[in-house]
PDB file of N, CA and C in Angstrom:
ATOM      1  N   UNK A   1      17.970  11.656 -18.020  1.00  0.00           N
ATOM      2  CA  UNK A   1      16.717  10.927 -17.927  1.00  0.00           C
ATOM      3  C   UNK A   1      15.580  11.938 -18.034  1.00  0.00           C
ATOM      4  N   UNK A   2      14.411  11.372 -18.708  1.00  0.00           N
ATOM      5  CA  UNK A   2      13.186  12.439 -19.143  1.00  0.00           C
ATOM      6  C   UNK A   2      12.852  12.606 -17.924  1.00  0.00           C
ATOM      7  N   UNK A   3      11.619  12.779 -17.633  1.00  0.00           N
ATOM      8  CA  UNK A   3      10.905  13.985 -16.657  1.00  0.00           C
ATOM      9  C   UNK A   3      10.255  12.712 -16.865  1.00  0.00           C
ATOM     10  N   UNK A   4       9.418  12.477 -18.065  1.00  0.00           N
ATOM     11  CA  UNK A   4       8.012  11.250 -17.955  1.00  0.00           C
ATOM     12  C   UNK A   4       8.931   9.999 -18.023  1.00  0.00           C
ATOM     13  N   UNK A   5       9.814   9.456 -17.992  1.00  0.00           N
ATOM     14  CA  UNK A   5      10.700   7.971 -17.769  1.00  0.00           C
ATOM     15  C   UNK A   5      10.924   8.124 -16.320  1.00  0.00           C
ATOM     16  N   UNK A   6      11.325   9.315 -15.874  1.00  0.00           N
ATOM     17  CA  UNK A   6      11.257   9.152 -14.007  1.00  0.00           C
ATOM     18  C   UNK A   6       9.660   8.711 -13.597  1.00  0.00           C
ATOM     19  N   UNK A   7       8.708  10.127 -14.011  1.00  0.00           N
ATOM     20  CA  UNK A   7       7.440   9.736 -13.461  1.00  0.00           C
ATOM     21  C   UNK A   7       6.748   8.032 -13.796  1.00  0.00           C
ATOM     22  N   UNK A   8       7.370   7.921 -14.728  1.00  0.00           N
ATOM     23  CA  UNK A   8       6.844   6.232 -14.949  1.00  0.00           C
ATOM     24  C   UNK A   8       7.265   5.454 -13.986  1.00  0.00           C
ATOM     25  N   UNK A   9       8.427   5.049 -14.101  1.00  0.00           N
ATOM     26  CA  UNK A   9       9.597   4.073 -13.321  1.00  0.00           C
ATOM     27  C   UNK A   9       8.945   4.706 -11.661  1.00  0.00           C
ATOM     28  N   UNK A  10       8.766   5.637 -11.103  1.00  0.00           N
ATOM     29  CA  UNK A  10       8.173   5.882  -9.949  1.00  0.00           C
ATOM     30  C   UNK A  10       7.052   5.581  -9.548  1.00  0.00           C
ATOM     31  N   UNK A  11       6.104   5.771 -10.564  1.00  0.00           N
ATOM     32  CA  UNK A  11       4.752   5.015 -10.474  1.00  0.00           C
ATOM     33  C   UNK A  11       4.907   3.848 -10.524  1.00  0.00           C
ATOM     34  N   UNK A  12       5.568   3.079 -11.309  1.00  0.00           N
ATOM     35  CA  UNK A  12       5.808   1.474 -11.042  1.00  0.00           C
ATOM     36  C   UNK A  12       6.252   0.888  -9.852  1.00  0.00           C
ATOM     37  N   UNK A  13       7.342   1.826  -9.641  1.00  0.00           N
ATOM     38  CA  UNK A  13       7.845   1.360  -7.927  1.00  0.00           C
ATOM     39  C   UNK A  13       6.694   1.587  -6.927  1.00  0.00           C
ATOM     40  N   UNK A  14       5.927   2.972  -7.197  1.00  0.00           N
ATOM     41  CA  UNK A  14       4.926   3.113  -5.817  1.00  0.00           C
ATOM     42  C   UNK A  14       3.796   2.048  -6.063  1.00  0.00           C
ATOM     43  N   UNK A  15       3.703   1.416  -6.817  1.00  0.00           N
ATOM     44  CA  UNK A  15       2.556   0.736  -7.152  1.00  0.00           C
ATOM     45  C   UNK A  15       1.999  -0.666  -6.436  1.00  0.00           C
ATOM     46  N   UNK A  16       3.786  -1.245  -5.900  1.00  0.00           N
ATOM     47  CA  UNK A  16       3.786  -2.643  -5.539  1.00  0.00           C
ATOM     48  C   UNK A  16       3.862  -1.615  -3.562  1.00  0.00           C
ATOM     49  N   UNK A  17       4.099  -1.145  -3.392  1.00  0.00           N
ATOM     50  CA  UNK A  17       3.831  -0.388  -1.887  1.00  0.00           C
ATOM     51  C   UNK A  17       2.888  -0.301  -1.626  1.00  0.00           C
ATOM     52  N   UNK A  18       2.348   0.855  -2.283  1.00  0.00           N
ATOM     53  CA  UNK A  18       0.731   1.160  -1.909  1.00  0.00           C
ATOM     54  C   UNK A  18       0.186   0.039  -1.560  1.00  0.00           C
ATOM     55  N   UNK A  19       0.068  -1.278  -2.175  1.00  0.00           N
ATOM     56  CA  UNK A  19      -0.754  -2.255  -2.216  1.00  0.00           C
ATOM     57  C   UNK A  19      -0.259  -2.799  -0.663  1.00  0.00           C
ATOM     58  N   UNK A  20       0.955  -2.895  -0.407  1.00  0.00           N
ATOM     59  CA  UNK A  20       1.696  -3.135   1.495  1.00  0.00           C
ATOM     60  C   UNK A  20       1.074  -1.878   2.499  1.00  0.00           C
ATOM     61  N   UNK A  21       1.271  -0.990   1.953  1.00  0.00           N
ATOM     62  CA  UNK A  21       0.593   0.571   2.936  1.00  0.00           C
ATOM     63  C   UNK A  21      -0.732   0.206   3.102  1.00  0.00           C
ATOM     64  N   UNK A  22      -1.886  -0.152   2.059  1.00  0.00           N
ATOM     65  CA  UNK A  22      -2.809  -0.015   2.048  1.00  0.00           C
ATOM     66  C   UNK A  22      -3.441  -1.255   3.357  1.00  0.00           C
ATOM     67  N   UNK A  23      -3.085  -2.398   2.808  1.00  0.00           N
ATOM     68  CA  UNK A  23      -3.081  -3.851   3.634  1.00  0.00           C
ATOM     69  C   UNK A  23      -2.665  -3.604   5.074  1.00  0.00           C
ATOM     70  N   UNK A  24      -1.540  -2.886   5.144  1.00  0.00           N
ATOM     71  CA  UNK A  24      -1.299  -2.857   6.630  1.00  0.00           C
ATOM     72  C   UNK A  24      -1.651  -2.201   7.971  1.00  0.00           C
ATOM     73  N   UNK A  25      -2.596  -1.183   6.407  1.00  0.00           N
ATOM     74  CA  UNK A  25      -3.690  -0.033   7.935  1.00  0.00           C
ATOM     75  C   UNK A  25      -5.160  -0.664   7.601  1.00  0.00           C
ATOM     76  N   UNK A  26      -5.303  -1.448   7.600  1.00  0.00           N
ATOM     77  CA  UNK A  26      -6.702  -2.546   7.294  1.00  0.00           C
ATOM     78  C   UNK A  26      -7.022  -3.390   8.411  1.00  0.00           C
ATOM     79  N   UNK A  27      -5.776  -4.010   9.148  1.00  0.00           N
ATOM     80  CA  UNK A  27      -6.180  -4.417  10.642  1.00  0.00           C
ATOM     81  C   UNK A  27      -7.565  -4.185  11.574  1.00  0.00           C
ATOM     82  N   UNK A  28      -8.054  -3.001  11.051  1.00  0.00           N
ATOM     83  CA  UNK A  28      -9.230  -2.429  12.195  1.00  0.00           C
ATOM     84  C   UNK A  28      -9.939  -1.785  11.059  1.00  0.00           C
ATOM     85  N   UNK A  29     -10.877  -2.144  10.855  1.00  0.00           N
ATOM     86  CA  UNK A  29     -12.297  -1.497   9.661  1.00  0.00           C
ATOM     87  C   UNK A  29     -11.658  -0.361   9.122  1.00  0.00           C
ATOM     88  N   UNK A  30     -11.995   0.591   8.113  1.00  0.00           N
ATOM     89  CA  UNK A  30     -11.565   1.667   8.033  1.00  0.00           C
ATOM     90  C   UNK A  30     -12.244   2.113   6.508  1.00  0.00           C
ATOM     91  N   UNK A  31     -12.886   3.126   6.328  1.00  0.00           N
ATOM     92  CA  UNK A  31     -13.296   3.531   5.035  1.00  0.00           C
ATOM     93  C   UNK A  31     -12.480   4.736   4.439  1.00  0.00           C
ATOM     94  N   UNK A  32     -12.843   4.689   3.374  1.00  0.00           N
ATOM     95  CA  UNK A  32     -11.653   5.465   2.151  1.00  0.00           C
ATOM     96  C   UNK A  32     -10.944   6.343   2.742  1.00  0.00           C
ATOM     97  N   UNK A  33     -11.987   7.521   3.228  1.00  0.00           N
ATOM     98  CA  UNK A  33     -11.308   8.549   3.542  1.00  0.00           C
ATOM     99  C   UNK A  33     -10.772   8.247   4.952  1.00  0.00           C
ATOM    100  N   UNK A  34     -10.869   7.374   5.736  1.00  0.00           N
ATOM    101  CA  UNK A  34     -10.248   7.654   6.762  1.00  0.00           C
ATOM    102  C   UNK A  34      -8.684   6.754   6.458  1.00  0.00           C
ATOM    103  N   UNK A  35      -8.526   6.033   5.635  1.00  0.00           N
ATOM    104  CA  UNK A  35      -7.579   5.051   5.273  1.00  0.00           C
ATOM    105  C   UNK A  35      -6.450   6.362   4.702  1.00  0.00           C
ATOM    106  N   UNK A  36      -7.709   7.225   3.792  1.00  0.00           N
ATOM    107  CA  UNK A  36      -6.346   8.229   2.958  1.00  0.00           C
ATOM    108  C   UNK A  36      -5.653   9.318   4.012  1.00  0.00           C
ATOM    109  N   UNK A  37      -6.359   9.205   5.287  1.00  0.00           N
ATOM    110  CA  UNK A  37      -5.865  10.175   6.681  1.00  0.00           C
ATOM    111  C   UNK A  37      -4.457   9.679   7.330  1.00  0.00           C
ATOM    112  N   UNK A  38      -5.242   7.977   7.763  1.00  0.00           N
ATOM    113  CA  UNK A  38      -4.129   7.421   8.282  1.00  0.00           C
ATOM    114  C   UNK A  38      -2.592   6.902   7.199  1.00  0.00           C
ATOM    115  N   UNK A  39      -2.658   6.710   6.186  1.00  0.00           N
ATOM    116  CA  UNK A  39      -1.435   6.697   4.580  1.00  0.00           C
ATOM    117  C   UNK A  39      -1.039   8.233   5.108  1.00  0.00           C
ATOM    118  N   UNK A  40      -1.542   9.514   5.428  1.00  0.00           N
ATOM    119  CA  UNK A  40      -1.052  10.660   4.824  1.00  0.00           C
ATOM    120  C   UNK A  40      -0.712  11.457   5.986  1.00  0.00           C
ATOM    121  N   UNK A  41      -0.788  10.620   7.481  1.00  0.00           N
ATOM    122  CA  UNK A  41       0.406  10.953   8.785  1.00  0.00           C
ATOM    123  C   UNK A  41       1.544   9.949   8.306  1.00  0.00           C
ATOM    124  N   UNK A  42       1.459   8.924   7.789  1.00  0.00           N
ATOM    125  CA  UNK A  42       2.692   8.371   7.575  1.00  0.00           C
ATOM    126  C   UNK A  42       3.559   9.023   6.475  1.00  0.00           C
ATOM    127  N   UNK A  43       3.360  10.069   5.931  1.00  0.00           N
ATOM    128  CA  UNK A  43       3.393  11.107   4.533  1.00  0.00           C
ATOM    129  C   UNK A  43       3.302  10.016   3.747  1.00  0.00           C
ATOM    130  N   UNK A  44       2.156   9.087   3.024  1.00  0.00           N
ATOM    131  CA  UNK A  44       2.034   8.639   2.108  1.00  0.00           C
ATOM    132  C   UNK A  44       0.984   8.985   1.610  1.00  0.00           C
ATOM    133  N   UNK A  45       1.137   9.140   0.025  1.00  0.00           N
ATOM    134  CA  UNK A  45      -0.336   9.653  -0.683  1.00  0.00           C
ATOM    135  C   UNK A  45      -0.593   8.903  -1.450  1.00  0.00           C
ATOM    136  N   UNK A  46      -1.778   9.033  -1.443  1.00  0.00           N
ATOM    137  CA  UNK A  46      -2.751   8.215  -2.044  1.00  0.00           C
ATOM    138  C   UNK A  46      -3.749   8.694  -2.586  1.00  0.00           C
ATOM    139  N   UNK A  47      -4.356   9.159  -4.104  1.00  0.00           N
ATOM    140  CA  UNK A  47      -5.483   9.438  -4.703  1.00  0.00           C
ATOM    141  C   UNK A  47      -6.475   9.157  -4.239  1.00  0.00           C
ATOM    142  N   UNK A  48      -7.376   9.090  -4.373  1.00  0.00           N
ATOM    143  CA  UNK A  48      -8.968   8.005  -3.930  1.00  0.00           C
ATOM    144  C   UNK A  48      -9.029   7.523  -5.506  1.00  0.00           C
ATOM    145  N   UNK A  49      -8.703   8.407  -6.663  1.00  0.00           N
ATOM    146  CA  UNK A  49      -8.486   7.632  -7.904  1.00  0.00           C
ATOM    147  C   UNK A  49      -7.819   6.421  -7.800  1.00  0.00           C
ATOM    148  N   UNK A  50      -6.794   6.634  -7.059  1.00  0.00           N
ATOM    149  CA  UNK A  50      -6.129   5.153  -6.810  1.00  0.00           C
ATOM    150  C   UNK A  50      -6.543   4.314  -6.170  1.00  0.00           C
ATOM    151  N   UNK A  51      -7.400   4.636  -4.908  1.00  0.00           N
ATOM    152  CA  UNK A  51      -7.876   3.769  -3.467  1.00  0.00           C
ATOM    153  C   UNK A  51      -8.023   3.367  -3.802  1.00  0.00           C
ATOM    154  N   UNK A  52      -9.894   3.388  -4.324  1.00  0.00           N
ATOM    155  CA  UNK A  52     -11.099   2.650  -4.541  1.00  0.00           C
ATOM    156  C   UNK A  52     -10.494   1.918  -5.599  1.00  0.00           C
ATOM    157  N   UNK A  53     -10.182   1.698  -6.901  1.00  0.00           N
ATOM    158  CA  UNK A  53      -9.841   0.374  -7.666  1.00  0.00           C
ATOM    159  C   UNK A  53      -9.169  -0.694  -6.605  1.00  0.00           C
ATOM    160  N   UNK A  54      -8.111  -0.078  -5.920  1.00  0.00           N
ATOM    161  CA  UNK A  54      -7.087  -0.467  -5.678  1.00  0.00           C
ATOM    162  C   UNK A  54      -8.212  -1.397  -4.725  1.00  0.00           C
ATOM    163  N   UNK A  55      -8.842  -1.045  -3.564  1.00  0.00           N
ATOM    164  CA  UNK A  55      -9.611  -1.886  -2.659  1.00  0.00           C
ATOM    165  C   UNK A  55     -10.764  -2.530  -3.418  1.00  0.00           C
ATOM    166  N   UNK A  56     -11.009  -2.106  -4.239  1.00  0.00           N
ATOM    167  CA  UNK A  56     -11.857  -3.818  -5.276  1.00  0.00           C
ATOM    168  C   UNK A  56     -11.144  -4.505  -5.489  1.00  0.00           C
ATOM    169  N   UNK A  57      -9.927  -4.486  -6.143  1.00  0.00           N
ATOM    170  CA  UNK A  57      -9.212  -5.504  -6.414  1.00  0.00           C
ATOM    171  C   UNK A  57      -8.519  -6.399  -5.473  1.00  0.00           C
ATOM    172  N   UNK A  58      -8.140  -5.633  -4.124  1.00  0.00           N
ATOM    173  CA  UNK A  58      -8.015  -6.662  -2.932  1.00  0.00           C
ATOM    174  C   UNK A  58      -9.205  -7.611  -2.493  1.00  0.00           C
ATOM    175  N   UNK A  59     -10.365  -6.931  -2.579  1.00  0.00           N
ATOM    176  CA  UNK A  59     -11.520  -7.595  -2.316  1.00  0.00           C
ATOM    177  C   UNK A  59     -12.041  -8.695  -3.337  1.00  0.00           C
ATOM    178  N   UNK A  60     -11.648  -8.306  -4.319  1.00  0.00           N
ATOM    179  CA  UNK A  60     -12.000  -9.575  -5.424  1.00  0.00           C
ATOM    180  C   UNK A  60     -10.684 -10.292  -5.700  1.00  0.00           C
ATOM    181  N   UNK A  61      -9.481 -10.599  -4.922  1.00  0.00           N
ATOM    182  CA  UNK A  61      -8.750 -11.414  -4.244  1.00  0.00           C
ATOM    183  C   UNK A  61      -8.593 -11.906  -3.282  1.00  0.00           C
ATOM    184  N   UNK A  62      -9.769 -11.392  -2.398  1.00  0.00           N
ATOM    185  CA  UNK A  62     -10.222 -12.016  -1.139  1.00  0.00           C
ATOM    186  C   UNK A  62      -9.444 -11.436   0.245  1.00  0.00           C
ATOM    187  N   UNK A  63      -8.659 -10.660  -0.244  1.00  0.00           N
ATOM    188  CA  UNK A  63      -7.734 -10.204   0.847  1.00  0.00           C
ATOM    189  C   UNK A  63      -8.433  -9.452   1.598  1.00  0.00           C
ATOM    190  N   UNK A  64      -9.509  -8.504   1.401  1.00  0.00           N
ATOM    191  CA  UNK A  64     -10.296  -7.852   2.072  1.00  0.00           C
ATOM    192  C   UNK A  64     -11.651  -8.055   2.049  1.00  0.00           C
ATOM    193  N   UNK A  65     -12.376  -7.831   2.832  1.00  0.00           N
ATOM    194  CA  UNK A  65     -13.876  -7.614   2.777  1.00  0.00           C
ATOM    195  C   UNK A  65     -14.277  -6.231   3.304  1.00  0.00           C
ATOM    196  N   UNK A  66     -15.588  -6.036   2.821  1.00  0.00           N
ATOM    197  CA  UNK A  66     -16.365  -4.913   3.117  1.00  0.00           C
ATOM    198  C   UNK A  66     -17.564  -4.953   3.341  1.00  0.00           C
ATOM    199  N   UNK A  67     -18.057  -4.227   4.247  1.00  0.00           N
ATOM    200  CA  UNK A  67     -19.876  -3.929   4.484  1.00  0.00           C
ATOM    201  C   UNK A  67     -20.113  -2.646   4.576  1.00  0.00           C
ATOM    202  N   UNK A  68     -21.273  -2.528   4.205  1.00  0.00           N
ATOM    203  CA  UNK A  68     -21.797  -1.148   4.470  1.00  0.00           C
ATOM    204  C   UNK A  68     -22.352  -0.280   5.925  1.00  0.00           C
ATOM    205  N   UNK A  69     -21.800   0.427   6.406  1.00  0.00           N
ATOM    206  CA  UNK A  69     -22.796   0.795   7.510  1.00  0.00           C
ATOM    207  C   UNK A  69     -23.345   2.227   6.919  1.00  0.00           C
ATOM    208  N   UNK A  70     -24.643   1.953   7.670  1.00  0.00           N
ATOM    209  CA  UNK A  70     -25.578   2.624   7.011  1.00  0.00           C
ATOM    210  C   UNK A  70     -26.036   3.536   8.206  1.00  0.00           C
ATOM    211  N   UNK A  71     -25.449   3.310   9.660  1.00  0.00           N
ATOM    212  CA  UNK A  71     -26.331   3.897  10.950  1.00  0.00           C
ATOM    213  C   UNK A  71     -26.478   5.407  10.606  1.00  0.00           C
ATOM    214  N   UNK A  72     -24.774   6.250  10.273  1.00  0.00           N
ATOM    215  CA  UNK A  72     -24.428   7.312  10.376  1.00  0.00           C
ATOM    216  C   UNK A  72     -25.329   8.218   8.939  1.00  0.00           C
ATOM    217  N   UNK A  73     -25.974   9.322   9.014  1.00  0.00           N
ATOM    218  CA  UNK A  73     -26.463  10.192   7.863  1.00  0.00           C
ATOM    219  C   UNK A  73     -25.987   9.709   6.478  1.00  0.00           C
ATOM    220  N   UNK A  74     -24.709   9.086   6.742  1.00  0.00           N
ATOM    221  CA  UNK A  74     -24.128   9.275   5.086  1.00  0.00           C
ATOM    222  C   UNK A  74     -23.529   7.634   5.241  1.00  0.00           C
ATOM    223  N   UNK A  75     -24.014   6.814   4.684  1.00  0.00           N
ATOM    224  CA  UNK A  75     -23.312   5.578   4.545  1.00  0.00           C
ATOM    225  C   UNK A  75     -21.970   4.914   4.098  1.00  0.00           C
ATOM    226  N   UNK A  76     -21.562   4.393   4.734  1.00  0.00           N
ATOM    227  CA  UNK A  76     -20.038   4.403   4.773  1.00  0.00           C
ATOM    228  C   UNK A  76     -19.363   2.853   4.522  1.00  0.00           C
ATOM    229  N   UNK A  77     -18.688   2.386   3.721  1.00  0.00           N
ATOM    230  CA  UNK A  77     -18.097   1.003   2.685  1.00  0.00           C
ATOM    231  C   UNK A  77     -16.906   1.254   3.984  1.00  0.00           C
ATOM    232  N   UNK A  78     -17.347   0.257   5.005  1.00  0.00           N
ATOM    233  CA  UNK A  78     -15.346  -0.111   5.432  1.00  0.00           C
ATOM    234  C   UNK A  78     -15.456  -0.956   5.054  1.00  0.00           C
ATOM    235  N   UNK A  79     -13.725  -1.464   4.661  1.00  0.00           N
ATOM    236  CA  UNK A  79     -12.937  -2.652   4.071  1.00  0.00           C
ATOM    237  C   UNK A  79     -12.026  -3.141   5.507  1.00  0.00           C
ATOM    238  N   UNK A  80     -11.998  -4.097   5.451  1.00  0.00           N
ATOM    239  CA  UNK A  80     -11.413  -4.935   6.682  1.00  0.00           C
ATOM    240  C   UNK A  80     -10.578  -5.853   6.143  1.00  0.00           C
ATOM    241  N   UNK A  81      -9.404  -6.608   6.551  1.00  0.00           N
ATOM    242  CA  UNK A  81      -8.900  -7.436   6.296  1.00  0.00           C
ATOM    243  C   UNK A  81      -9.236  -8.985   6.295  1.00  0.00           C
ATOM    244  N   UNK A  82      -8.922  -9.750   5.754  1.00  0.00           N
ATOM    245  CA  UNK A  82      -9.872 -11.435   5.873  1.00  0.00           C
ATOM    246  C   UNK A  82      -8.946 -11.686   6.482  1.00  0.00           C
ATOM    247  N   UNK A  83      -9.361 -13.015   6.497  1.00  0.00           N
ATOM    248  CA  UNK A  83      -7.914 -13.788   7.917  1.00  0.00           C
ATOM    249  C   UNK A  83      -6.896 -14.512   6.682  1.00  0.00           C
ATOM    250  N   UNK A  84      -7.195 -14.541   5.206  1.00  0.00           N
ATOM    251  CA  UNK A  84      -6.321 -15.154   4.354  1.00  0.00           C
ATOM    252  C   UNK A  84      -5.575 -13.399   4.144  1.00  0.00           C
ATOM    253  N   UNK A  85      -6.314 -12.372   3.568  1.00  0.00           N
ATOM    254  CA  UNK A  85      -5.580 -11.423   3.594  1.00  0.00           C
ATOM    255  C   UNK A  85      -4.701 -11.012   5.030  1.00  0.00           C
ATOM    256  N   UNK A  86      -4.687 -11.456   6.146  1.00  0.00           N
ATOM    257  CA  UNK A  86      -3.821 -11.276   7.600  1.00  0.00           C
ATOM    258  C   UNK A  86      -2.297 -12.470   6.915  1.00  0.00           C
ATOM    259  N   UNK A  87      -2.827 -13.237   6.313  1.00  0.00           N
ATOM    260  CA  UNK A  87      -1.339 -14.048   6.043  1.00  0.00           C
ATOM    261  C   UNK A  87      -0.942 -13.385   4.987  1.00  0.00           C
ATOM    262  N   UNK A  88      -1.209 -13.167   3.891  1.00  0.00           N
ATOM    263  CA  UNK A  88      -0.596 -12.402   2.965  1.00  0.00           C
ATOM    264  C   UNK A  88       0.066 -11.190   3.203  1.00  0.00           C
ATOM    265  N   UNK A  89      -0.376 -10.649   4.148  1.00  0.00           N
ATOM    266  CA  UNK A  89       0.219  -9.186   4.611  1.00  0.00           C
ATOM    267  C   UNK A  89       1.310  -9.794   5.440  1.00  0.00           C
ATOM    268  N   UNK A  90       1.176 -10.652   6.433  1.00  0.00           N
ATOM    269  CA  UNK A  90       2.769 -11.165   6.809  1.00  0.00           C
ATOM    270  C   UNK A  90       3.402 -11.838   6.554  1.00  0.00           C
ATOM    271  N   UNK A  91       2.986 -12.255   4.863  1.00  0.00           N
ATOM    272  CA  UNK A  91       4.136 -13.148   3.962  1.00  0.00           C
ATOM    273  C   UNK A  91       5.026 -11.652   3.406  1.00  0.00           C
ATOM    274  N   UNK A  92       4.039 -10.849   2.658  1.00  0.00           N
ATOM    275  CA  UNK A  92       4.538  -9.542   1.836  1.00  0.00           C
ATOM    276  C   UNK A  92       5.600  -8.881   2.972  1.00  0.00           C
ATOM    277  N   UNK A  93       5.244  -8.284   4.222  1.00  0.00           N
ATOM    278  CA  UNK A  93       5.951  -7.578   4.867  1.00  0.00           C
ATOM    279  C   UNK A  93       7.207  -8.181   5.368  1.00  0.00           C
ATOM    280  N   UNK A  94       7.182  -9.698   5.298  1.00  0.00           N
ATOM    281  CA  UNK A  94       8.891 -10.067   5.290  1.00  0.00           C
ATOM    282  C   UNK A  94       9.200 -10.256   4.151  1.00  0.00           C
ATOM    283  N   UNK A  95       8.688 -10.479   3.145  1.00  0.00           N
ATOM    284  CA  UNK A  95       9.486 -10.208   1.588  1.00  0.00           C
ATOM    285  C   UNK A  95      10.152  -9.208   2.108  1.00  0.00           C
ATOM    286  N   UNK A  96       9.251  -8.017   2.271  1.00  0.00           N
ATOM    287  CA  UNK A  96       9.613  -6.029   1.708  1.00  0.00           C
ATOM    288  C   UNK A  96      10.858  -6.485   3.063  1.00  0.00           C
ATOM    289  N   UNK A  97      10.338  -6.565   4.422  1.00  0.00           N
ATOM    290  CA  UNK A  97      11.768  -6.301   4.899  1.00  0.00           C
ATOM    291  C   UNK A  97      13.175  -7.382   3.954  1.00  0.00           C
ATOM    292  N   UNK A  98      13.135  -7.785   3.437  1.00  0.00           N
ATOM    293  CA  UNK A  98      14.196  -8.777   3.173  1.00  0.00           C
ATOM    294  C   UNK A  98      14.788  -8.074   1.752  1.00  0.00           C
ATOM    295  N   UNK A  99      13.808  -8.047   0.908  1.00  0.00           N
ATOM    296  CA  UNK A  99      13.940  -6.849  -0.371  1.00  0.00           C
ATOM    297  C   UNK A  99      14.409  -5.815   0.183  1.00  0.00           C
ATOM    298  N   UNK A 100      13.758  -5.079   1.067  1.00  0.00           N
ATOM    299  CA  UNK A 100      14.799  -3.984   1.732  1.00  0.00           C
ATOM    300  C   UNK A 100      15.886  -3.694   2.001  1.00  0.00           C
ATOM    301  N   UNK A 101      16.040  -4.918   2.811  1.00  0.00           N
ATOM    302  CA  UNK A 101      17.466  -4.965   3.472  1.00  0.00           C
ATOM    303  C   UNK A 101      18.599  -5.250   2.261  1.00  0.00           C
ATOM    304  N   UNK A 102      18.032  -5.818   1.325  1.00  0.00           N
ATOM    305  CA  UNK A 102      19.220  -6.454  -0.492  1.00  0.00           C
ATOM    306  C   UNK A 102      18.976  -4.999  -0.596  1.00  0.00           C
ATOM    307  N   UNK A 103      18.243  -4.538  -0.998  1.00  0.00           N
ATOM    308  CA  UNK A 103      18.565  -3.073  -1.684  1.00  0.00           C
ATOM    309  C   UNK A 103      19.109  -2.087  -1.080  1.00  0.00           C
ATOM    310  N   UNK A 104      19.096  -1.743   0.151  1.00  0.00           N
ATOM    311  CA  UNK A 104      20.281  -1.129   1.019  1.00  0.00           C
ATOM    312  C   UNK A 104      20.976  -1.193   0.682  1.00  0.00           C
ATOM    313  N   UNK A 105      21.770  -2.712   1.069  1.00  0.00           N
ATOM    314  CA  UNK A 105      23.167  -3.337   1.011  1.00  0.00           C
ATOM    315  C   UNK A 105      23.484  -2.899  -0.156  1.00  0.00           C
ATOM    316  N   UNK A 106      22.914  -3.071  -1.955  1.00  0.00           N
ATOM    317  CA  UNK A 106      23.250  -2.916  -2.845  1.00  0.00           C
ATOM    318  C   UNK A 106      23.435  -1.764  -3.460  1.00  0.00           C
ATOM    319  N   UNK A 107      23.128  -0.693  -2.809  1.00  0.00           N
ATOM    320  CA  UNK A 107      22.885   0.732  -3.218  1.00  0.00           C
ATOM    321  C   UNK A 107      23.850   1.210  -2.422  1.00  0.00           C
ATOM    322  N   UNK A 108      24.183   0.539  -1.290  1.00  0.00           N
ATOM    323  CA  UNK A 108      25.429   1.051  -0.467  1.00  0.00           C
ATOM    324  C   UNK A 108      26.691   0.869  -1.501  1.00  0.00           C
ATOM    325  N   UNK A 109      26.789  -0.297  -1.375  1.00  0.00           N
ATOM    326  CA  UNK A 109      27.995  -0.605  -2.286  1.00  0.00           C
ATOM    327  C   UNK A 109      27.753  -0.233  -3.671  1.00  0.00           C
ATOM    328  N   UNK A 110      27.256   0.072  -4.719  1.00  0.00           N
ATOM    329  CA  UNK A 110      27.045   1.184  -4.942  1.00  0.00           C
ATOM    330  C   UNK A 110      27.518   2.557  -5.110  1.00  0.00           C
ATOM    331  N   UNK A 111      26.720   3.331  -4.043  1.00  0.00           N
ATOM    332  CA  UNK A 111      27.636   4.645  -3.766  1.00  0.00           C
ATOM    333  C   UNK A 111      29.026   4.325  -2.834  1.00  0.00           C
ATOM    334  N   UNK A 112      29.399   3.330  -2.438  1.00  0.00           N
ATOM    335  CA  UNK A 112      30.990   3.529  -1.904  1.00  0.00           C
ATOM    336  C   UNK A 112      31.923   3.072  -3.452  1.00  0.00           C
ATOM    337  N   UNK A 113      31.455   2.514  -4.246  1.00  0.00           N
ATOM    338  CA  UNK A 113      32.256   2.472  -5.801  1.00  0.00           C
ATOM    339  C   UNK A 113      31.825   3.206  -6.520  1.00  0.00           C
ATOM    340  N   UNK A 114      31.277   4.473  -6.547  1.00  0.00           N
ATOM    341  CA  UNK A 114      30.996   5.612  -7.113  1.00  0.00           C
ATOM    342  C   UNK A 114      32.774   6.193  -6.442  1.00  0.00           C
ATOM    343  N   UNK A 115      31.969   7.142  -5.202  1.00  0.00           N
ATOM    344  CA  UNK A 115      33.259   6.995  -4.292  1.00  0.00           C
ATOM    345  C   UNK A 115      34.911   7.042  -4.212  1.00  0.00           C
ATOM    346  N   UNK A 116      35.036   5.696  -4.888  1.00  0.00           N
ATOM    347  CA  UNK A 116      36.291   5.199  -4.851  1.00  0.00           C
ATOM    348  C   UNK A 116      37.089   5.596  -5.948  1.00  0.00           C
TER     349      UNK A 116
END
């Protein structure tokens, strides 16, 4: 397998996550950079090339909202979760656990018929 057919197929897989990572540290206000702090104790990374599209496009699906605060020297865009984006995040996160749990199972069996 190429080098750029892995990096693709990986970017495709991280693509439908990020969008669960991102949603699920949204609970409590949070702007870019502090969102790319809390993704990157969980070791997940995240561009800000990637963020910022990525949080318009939740927001112009309604899943999130944002305001500006302006108190602090340097004005700051948090994104918050809506209460329709709070159901979507706990429709998605029992998909992923349930998708999870099939792909375990299937990757197990799997490597035990490699194995055999």
């Amino acid at each position: 397998m190429s080098d750029t057919l892995l990096q693709s197929l990986t970017t495709e897989l991280r693509r439908g996550t990020l969008t669960l990572a991102v949603l699920s540290q949204l609970r409590t206000p949070q702007y870019g950079y502090s969102l790319v702090q809390l993704l990157e104790k969980s070791e997940i990374t995240i561009e800000q090339s990637t963020l910022y599209p990525l949080l318009r496009r939740l927001e112009k699906q309604e899943l999130v909202t944002s305001c500006w605060d302006k108190i602090e020297s340097r004005p700051r865009r948090y994104y918050v979760l809506s209460s329709y984006g709070i159901e979507v995040l706990e429709k998605l996160r029992k998909e992923w656990e349930k998708m999870s749990k099939e792909l375990t199972i299937l990757l197990k069996e799997e490597e035990k018929n490699e194995t055999d």
